[in-house]
PDB file of N, CA and C in Angstrom:
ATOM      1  N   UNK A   1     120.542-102.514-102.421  1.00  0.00           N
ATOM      2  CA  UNK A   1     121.860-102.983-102.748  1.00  0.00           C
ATOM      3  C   UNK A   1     122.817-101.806-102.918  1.00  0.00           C
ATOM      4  N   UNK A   2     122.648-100.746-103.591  1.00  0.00           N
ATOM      5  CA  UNK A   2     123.365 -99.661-104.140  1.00  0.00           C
ATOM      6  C   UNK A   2     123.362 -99.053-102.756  1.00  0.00           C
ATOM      7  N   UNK A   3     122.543 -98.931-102.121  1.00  0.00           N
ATOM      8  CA  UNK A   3     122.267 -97.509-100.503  1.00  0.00           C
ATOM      9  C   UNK A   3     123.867 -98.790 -99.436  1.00  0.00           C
ATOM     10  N   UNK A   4     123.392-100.086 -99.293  1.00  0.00           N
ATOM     11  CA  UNK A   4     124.430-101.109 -98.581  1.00  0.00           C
ATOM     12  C   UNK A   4     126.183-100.756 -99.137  1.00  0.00           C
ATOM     13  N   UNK A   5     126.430-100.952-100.582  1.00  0.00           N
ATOM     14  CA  UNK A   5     127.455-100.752-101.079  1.00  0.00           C
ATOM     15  C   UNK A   5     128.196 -98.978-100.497  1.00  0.00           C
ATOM     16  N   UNK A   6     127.180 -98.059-101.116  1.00  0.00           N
ATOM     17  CA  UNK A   6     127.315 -96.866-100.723  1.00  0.00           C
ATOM     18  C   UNK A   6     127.473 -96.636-102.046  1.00  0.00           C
ATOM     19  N   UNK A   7     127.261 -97.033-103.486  1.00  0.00           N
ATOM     20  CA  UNK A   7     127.421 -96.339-105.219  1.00  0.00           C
ATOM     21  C   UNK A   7     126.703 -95.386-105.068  1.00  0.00           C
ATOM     22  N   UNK A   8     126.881 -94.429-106.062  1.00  0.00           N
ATOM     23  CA  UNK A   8     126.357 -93.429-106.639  1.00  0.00           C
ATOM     24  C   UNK A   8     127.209 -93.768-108.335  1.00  0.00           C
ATOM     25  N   UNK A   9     126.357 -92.570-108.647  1.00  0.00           N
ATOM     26  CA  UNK A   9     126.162 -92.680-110.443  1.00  0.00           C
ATOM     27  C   UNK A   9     127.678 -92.670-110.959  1.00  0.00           C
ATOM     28  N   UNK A  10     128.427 -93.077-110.287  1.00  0.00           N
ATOM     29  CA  UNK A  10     130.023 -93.330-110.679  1.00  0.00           C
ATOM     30  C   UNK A  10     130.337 -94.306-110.283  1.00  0.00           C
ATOM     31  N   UNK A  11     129.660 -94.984-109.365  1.00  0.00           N
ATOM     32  CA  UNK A  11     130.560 -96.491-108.975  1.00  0.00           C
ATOM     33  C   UNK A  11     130.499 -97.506-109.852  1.00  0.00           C
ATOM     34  N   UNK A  12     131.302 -98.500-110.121  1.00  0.00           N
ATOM     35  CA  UNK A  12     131.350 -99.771-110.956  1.00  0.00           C
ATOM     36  C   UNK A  12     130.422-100.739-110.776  1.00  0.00           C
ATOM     37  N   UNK A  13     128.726-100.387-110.375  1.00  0.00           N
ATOM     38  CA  UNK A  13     128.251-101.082-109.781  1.00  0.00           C
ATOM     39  C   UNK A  13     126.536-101.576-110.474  1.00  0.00           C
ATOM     40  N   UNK A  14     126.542-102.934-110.749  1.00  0.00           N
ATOM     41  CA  UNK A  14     125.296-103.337-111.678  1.00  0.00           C
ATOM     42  C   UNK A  14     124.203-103.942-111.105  1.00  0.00           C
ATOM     43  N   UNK A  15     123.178-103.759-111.395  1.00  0.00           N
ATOM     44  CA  UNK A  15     122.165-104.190-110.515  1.00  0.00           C
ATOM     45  C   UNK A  15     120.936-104.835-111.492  1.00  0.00           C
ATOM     46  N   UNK A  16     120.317-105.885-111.420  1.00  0.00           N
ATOM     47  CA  UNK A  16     119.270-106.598-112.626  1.00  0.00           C
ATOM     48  C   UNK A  16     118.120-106.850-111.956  1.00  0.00           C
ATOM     49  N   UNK A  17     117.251-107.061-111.702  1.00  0.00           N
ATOM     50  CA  UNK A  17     115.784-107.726-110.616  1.00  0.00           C
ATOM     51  C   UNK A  17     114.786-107.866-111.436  1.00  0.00           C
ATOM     52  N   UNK A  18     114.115-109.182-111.672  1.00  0.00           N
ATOM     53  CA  UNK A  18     112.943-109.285-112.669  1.00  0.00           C
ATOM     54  C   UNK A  18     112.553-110.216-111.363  1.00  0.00           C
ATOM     55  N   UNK A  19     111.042-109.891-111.909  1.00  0.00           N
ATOM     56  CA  UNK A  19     110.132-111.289-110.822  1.00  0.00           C
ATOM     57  C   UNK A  19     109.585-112.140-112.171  1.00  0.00           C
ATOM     58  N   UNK A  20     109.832-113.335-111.588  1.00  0.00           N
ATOM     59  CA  UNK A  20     110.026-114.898-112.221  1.00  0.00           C
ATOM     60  C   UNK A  20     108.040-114.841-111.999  1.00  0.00           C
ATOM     61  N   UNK A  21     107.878-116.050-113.328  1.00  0.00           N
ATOM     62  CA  UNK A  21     106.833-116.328-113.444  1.00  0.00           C
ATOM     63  C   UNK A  21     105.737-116.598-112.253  1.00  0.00           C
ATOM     64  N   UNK A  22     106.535-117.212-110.976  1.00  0.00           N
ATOM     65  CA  UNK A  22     106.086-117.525-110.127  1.00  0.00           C
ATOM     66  C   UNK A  22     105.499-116.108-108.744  1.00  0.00           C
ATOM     67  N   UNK A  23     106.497-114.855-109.645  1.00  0.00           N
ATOM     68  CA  UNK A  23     105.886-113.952-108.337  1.00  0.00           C
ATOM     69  C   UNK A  23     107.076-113.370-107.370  1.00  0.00           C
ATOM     70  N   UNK A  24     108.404-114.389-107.562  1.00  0.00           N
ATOM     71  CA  UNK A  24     109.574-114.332-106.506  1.00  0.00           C
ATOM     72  C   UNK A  24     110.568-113.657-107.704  1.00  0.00           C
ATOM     73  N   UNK A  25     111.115-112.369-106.506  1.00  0.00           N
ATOM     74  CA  UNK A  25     112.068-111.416-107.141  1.00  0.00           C
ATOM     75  C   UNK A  25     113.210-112.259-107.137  1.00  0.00           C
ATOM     76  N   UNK A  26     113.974-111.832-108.611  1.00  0.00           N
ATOM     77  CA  UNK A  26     114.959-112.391-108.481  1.00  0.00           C
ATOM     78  C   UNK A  26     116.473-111.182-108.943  1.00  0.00           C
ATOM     79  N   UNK A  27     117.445-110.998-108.261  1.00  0.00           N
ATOM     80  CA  UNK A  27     118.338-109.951-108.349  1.00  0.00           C
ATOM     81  C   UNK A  27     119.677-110.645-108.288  1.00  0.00           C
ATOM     82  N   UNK A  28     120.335-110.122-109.615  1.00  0.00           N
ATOM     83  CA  UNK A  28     121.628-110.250-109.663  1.00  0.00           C
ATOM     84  C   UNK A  28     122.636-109.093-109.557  1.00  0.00           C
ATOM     85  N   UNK A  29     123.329-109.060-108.773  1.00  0.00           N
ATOM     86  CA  UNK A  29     124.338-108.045-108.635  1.00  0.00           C
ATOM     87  C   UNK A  29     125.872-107.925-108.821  1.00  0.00           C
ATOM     88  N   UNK A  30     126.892-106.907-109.689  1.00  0.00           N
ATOM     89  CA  UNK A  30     127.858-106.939-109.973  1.00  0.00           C
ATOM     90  C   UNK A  30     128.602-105.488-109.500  1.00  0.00           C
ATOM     91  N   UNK A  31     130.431-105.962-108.659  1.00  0.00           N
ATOM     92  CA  UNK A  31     130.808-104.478-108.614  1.00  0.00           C
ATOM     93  C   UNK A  31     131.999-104.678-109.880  1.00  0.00           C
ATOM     94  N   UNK A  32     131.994-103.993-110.481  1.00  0.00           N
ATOM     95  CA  UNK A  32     133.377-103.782-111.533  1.00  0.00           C
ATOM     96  C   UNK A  32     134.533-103.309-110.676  1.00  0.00           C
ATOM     97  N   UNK A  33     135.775-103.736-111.302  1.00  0.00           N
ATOM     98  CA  UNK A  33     136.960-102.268-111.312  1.00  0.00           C
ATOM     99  C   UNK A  33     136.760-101.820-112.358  1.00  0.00           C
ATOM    100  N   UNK A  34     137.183-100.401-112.187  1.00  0.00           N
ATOM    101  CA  UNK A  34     137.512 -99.372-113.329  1.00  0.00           C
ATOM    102  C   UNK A  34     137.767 -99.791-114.527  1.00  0.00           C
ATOM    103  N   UNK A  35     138.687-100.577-114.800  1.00  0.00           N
ATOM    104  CA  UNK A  35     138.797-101.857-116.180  1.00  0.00           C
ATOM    105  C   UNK A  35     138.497-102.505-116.476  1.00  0.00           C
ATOM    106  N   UNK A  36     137.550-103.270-115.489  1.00  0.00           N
ATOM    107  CA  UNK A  36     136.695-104.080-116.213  1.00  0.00           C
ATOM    108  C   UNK A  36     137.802-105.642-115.641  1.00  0.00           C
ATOM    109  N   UNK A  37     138.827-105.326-115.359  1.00  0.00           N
ATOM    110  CA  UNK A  37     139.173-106.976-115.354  1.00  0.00           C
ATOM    111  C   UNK A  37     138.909-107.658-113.635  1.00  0.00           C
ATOM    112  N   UNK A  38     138.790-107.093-112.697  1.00  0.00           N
ATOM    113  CA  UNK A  38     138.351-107.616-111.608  1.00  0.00           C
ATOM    114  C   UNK A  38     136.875-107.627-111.604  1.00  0.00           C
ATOM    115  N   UNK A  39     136.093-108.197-110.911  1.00  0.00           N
ATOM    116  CA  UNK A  39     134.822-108.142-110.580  1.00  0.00           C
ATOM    117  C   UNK A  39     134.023-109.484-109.296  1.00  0.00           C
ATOM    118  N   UNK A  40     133.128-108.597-109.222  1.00  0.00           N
ATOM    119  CA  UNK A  40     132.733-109.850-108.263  1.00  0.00           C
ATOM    120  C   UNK A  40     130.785-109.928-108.249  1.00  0.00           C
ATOM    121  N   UNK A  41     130.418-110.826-107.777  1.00  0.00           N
ATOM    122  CA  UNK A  41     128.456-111.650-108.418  1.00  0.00           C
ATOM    123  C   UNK A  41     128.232-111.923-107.809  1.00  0.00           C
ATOM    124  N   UNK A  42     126.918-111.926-107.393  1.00  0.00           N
ATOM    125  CA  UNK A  42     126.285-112.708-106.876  1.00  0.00           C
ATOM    126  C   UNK A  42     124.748-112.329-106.872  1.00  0.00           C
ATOM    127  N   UNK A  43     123.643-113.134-106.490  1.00  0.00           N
ATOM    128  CA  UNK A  43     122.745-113.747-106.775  1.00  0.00           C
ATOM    129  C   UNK A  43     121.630-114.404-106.022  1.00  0.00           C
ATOM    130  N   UNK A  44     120.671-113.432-105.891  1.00  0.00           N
ATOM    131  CA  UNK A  44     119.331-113.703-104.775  1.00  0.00           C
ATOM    132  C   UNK A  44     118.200-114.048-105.426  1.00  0.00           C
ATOM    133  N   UNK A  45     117.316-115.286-104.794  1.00  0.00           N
ATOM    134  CA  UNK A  45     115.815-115.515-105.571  1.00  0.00           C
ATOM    135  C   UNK A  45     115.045-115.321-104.358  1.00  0.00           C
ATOM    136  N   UNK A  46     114.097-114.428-104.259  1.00  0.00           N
ATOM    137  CA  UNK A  46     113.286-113.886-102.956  1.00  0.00           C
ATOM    138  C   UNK A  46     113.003-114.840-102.148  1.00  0.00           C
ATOM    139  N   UNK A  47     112.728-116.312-102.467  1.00  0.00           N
ATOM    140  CA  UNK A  47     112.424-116.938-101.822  1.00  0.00           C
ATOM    141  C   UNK A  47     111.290-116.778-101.033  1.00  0.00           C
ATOM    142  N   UNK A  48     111.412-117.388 -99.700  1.00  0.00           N
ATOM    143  CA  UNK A  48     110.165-117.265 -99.018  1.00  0.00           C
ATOM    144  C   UNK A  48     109.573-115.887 -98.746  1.00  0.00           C
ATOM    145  N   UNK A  49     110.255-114.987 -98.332  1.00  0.00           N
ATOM    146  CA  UNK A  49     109.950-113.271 -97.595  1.00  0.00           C
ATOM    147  C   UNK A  49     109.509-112.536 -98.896  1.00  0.00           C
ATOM    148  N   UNK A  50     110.320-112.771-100.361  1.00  0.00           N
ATOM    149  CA  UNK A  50     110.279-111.971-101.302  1.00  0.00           C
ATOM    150  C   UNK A  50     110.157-110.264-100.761  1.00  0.00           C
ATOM    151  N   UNK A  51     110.899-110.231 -99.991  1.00  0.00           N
ATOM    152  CA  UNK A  51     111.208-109.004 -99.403  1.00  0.00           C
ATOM    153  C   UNK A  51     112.543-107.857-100.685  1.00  0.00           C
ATOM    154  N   UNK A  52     111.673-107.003-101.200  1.00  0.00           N
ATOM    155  CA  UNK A  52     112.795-106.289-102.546  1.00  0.00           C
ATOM    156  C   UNK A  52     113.746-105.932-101.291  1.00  0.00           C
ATOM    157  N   UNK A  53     113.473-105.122 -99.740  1.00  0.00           N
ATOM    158  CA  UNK A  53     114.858-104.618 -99.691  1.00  0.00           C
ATOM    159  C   UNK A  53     115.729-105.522 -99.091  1.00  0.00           C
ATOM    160  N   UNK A  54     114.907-106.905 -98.063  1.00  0.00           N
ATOM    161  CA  UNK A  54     116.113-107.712 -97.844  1.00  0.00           C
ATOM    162  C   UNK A  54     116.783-108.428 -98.766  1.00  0.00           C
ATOM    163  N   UNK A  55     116.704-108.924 -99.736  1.00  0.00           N
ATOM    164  CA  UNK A  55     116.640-109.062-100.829  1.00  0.00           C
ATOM    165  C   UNK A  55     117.987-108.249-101.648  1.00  0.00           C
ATOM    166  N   UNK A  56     118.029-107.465-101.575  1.00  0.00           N
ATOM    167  CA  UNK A  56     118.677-106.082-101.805  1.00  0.00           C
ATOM    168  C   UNK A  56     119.891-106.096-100.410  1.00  0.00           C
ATOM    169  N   UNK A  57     119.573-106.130 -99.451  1.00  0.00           N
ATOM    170  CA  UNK A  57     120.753-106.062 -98.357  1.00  0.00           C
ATOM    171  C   UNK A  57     121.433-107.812 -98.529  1.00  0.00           C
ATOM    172  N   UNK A  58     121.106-108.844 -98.767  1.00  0.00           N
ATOM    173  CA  UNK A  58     121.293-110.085 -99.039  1.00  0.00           C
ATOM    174  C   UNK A  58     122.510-109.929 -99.793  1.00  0.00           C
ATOM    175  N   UNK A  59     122.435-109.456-100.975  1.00  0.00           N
ATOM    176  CA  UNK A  59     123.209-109.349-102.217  1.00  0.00           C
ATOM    177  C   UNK A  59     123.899-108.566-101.735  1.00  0.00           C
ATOM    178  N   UNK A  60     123.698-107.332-101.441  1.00  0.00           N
ATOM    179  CA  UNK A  60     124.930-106.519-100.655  1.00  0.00           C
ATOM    180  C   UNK A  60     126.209-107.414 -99.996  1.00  0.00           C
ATOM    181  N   UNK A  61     125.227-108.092 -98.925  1.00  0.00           N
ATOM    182  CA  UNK A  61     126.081-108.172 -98.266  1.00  0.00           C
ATOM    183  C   UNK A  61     127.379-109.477 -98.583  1.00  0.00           C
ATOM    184  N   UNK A  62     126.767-110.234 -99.464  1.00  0.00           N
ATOM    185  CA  UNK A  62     127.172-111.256-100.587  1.00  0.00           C
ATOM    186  C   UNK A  62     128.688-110.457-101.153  1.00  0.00           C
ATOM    187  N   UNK A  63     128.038-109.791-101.898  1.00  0.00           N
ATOM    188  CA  UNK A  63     129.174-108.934-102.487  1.00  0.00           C
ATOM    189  C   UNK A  63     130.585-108.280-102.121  1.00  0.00           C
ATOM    190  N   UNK A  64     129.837-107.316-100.300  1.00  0.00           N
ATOM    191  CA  UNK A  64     131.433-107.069 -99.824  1.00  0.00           C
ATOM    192  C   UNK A  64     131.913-108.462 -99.370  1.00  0.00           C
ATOM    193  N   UNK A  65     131.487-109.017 -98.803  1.00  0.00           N
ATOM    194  CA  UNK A  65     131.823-110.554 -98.201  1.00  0.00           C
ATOM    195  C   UNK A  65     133.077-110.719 -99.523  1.00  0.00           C
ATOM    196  N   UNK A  66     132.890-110.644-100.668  1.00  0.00           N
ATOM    197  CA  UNK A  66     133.926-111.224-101.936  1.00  0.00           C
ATOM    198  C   UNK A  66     134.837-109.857-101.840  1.00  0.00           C
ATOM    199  N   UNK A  67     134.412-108.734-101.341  1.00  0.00           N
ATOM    200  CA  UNK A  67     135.566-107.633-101.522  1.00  0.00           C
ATOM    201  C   UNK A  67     135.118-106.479-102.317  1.00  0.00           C
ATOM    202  N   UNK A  68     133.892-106.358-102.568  1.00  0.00           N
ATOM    203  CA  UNK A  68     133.099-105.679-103.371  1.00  0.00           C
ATOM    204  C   UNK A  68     133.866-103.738-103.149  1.00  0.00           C
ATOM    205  N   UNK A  69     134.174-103.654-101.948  1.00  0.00           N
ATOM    206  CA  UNK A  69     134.590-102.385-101.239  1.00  0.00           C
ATOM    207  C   UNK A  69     135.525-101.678-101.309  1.00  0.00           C
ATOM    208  N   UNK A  70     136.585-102.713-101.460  1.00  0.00           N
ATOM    209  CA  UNK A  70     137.952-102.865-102.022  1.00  0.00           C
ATOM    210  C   UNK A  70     138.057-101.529-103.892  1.00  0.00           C
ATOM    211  N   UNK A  71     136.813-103.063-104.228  1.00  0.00           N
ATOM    212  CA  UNK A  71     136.890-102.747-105.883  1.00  0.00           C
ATOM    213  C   UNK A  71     136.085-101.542-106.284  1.00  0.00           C
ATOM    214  N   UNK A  72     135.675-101.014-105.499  1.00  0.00           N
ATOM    215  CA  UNK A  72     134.835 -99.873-105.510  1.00  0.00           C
ATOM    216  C   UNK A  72     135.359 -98.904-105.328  1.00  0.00           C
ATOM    217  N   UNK A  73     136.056 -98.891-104.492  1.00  0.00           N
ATOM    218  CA  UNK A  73     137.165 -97.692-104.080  1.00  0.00           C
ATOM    219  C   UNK A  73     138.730 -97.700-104.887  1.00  0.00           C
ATOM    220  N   UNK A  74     138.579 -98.840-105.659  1.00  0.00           N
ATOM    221  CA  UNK A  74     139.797 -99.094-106.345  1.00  0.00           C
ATOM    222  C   UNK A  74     141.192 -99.605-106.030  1.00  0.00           C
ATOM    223  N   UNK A  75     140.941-100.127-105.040  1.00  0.00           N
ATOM    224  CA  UNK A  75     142.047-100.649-103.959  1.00  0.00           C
ATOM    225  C   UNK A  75     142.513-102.483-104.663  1.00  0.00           C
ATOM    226  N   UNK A  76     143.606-102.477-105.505  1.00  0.00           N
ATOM    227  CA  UNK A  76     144.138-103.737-105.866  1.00  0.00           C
ATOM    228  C   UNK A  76     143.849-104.772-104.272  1.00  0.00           C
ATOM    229  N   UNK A  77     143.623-105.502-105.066  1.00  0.00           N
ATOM    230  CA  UNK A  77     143.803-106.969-104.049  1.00  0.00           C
ATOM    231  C   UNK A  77     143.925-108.387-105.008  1.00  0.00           C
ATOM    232  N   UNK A  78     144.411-108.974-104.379  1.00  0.00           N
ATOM    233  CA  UNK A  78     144.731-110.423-105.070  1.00  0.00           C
ATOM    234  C   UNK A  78     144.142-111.587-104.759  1.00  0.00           C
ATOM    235  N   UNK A  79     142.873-111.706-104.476  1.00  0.00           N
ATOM    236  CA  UNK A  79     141.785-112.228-104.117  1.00  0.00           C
ATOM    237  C   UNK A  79     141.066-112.403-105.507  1.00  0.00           C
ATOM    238  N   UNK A  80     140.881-111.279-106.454  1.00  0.00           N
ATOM    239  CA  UNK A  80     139.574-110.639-107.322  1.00  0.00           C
ATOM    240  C   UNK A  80     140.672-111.129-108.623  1.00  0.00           C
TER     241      UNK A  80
END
């Protein structure tokens, strides 16, 4: 998720993954703005592949899809 976005240890960018009782990873992902008042989520359960990195590119790609890229680089938009 973080390598897709392109973060490093400064970007506004959150990442959670526990595997559920059943075995299937589950990952939630968040990009901040700088303030905290824009943001954007979203939300993968491994499902069938339980693949960590598609899994990981899934949510990525979830994320810029909402503008994640924008808010990362700090670029206002009125979408978020």
């Amino acid at each position: 998720m973080l390598h897709g976005l392109r973060g490093h240890c400064n970007s506004p960018i959150a990442g959670y993954c526990v595997t559920d009782p059943d075995g299937q990873l589950n990952l939630r992902g968040m990009v901040f703005s700088r303030d905290g008042s824009t943001f954007v989520h979203a939300h993968i359960r491994g499902e069938r592949l339980n693949d960590p990195a598609l899994i990981g590119s899934r949510v990525c790609s979830q994320l810029l899809r909402q503008g994640a890229r924008d808010i990362i680089e700090g670029i206002p938009h009125s979408r978020h």
